[in-house]
C-alpha atoms as a PDB file:
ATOM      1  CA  UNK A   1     -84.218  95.198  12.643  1.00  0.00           C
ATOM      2  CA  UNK A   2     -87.295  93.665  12.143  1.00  0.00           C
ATOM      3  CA  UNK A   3     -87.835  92.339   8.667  1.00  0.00           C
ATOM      4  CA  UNK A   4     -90.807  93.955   6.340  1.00  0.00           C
ATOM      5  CA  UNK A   5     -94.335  92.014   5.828  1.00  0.00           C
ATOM      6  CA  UNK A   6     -92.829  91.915   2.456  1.00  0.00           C
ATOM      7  CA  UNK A   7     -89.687  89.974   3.161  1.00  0.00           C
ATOM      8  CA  UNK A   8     -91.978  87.714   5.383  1.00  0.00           C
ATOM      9  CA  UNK A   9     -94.342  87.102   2.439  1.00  0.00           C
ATOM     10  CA  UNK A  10     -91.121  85.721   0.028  1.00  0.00           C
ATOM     11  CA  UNK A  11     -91.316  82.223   1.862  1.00  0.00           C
ATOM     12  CA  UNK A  12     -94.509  81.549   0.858  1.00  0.00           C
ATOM     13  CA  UNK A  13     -93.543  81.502  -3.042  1.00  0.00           C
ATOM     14  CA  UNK A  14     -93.101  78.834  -4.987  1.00  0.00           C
ATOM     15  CA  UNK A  15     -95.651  76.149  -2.279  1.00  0.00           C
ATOM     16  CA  UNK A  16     -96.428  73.331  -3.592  1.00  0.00           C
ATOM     17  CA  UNK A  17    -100.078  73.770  -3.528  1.00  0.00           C
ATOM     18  CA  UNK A  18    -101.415  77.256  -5.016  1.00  0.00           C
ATOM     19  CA  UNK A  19    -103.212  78.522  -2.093  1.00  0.00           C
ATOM     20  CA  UNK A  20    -104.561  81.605  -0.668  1.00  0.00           C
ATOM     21  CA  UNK A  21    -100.952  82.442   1.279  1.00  0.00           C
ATOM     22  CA  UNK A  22     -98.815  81.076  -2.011  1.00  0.00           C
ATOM     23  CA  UNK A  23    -101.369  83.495  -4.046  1.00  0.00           C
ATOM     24  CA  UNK A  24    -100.827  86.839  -1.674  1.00  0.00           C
ATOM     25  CA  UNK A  25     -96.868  86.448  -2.013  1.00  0.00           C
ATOM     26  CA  UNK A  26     -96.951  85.805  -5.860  1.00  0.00           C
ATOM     27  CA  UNK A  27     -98.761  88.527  -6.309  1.00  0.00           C
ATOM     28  CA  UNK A  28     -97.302  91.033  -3.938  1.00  0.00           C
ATOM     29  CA  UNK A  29     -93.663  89.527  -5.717  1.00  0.00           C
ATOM     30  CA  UNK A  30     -95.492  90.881  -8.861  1.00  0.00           C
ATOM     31  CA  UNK A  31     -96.687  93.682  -7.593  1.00  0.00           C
ATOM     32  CA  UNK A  32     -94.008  96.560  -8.601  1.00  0.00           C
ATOM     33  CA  UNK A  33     -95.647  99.235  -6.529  1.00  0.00           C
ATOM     34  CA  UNK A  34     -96.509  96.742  -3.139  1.00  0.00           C
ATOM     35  CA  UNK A  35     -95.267  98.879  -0.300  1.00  0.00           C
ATOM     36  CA  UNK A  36     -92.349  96.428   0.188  1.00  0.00           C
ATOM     37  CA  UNK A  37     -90.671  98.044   3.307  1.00  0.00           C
ATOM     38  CA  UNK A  38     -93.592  98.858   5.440  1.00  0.00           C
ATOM     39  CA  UNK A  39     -93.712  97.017   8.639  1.00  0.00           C
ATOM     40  CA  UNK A  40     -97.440  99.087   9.233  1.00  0.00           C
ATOM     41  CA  UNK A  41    -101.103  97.168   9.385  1.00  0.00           C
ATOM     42  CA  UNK A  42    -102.134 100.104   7.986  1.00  0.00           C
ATOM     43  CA  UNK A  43    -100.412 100.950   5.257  1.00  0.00           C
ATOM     44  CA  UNK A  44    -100.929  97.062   4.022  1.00  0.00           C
ATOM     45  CA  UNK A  45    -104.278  96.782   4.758  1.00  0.00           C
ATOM     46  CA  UNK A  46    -105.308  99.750   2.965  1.00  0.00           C
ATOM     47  CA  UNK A  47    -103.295  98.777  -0.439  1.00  0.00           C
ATOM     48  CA  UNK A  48    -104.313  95.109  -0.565  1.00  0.00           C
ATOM     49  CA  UNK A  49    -107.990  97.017  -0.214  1.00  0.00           C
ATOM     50  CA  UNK A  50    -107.490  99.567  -3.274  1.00  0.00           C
ATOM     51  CA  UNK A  51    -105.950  97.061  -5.167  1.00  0.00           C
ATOM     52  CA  UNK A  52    -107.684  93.600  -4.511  1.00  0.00           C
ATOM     53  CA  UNK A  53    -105.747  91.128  -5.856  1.00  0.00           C
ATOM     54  CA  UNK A  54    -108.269  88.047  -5.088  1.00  0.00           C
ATOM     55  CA  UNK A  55    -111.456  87.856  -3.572  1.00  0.00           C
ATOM     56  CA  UNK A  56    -110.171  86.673  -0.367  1.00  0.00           C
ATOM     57  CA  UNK A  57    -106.975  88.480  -0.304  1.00  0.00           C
ATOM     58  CA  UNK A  58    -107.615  90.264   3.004  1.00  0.00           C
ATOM     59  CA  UNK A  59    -109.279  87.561   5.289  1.00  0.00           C
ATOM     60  CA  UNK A  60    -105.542  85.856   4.059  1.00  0.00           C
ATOM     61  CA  UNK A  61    -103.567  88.858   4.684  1.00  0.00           C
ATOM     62  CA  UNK A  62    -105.344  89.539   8.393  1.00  0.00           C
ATOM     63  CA  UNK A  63    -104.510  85.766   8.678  1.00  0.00           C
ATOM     64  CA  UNK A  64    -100.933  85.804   7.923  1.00  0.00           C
ATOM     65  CA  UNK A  65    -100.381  89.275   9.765  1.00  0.00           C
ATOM     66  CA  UNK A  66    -100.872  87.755  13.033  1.00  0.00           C
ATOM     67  CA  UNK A  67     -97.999  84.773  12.188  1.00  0.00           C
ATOM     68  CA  UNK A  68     -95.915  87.475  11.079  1.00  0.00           C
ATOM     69  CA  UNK A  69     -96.404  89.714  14.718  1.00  0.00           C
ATOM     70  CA  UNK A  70     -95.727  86.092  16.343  1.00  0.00           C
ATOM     71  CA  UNK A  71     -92.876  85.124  14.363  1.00  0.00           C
ATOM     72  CA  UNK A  72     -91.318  88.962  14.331  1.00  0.00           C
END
């Protein structure tokens, strides 16, 4: 079973360095309503855009979208 963008998201808590990627998980961690099962662009794309975390939450998200498809 293939694991949610969520799950995929968790290893980027706690970097080192507080970039855009460390940002996106700490936030979606935070985030009690973050669609944490969906395995859809959609769905994801269309959350993050309603509820904008950070300025350049979506170029990130697009970003680390296609590492998740390669890494899935």
């Amino acid at each position: 079973m293939k694991k949610s963008f969520y799950q995929y998201m968790l290893r980027h808590r706690g970097n080192r360095n507080l970039d855009n990627e460390r940002k996106l998980a700490e936030w979606m961690f935070n985030e009690h309503d973050f669609p944490i099962h969906s395995t859809d662009y959609d769905e994801i794309s269309q959350y993050l855009e309603w509820n904008i975390p950070f300025t350049e939450a979506l170029a990130t998200f697009d970003h680390l979208w296609d590492k998740y498809l390669e890494e899935s």
